[in-house]
Protein backbone atom coordinates (compact mmCIF):
# COMPACT_ATOMS: atom_id res chain seq x y z
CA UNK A 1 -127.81 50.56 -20.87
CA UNK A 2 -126.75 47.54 -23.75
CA UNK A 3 -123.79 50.46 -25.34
CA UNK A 4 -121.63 52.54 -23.79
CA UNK A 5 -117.61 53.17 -23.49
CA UNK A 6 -115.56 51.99 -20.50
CA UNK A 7 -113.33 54.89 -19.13
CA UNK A 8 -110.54 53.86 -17.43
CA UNK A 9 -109.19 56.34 -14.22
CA UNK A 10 -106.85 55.60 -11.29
CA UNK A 11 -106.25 58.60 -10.68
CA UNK A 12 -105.89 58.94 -6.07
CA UNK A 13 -106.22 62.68 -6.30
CA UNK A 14 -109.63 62.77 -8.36
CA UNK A 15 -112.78 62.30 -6.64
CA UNK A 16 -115.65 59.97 -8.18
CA UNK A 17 -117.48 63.07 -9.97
CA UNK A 18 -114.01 64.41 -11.39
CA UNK A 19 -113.90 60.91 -13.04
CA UNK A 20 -117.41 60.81 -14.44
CA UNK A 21 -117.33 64.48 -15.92
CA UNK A 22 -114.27 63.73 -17.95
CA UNK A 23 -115.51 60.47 -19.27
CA UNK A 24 -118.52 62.38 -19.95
CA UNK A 25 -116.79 64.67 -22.01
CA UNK A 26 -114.79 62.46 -23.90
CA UNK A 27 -118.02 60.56 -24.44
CA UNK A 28 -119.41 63.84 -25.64
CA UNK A 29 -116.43 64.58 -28.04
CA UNK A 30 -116.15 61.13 -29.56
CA UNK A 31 -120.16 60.01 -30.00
CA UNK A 32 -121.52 63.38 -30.27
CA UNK A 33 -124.38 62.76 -27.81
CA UNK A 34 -124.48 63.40 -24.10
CA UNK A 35 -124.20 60.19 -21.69
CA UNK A 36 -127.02 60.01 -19.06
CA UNK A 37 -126.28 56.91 -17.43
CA UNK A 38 -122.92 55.27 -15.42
CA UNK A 39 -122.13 52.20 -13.81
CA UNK A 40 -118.93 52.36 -11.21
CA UNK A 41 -117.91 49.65 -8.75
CA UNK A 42 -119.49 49.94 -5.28
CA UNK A 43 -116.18 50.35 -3.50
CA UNK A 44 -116.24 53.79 -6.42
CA UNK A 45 -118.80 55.21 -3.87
CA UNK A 46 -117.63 56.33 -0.36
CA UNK A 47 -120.57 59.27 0.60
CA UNK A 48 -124.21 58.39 1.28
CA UNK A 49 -126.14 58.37 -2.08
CA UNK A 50 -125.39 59.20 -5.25
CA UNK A 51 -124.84 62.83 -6.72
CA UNK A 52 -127.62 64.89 -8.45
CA UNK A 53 -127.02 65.91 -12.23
CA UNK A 54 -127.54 65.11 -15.29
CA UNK A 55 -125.79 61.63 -15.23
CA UNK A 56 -127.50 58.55 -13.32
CA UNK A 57 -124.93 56.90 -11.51
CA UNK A 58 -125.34 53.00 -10.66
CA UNK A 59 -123.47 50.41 -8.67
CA UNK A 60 -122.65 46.82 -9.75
CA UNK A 61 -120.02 44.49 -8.26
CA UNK A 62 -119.44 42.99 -12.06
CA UNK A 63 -117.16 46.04 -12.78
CA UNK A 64 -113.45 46.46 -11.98
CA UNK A 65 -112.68 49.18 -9.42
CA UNK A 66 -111.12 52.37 -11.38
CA UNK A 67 -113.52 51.71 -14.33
CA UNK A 68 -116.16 54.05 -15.49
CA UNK A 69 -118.80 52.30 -18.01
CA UNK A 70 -120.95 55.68 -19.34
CA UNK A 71 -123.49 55.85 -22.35
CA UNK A 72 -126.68 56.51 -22.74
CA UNK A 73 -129.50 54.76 -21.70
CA UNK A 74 -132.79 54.89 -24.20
CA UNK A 75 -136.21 55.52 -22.62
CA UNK A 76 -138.12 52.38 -22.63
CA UNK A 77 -141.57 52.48 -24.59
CA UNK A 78 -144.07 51.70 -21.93
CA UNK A 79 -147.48 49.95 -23.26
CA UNK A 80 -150.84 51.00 -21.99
């Protein structure tokens, strides 16, 4: 994912998915398009894998804990 919109959430009472579905809608709201892809701090994940749905969720240690970066990520054109 190169663009997406960093979503901000400290929020101790909302659980990871709680988080993602509100940036999600905002995302929705503001760019008119549905995000399919999310990338949380690994400390952001405390159960075993990741939740099924409609939004990819992947860890990398480069973000800041409480932040949410959510777009969309394009299909890549595969040659044959």
């Amino acid at each position: 994912m190169d663009i997406g919109m960093l979503w901000f959430d400290n929020d101790p009472k909302s659980d990871l998915i709680s988080k993602i579905m509100k940036a999600a809608a905002y995302y929705k709201t503001k760019y008119g398009q549905e995000p399919n892809q999310c990338y949380v701090h690994p400390s952001m994940i405390r159960d075993a894998g990741f939740p099924s749905g409609e939004i990819y969720i992947c860890t990398t240690p480069s973000m800041l804990p409480n932040h949410i970066w959510i777009g969309v990520e394009l299909q890549k054109a595969t040659t044959q």
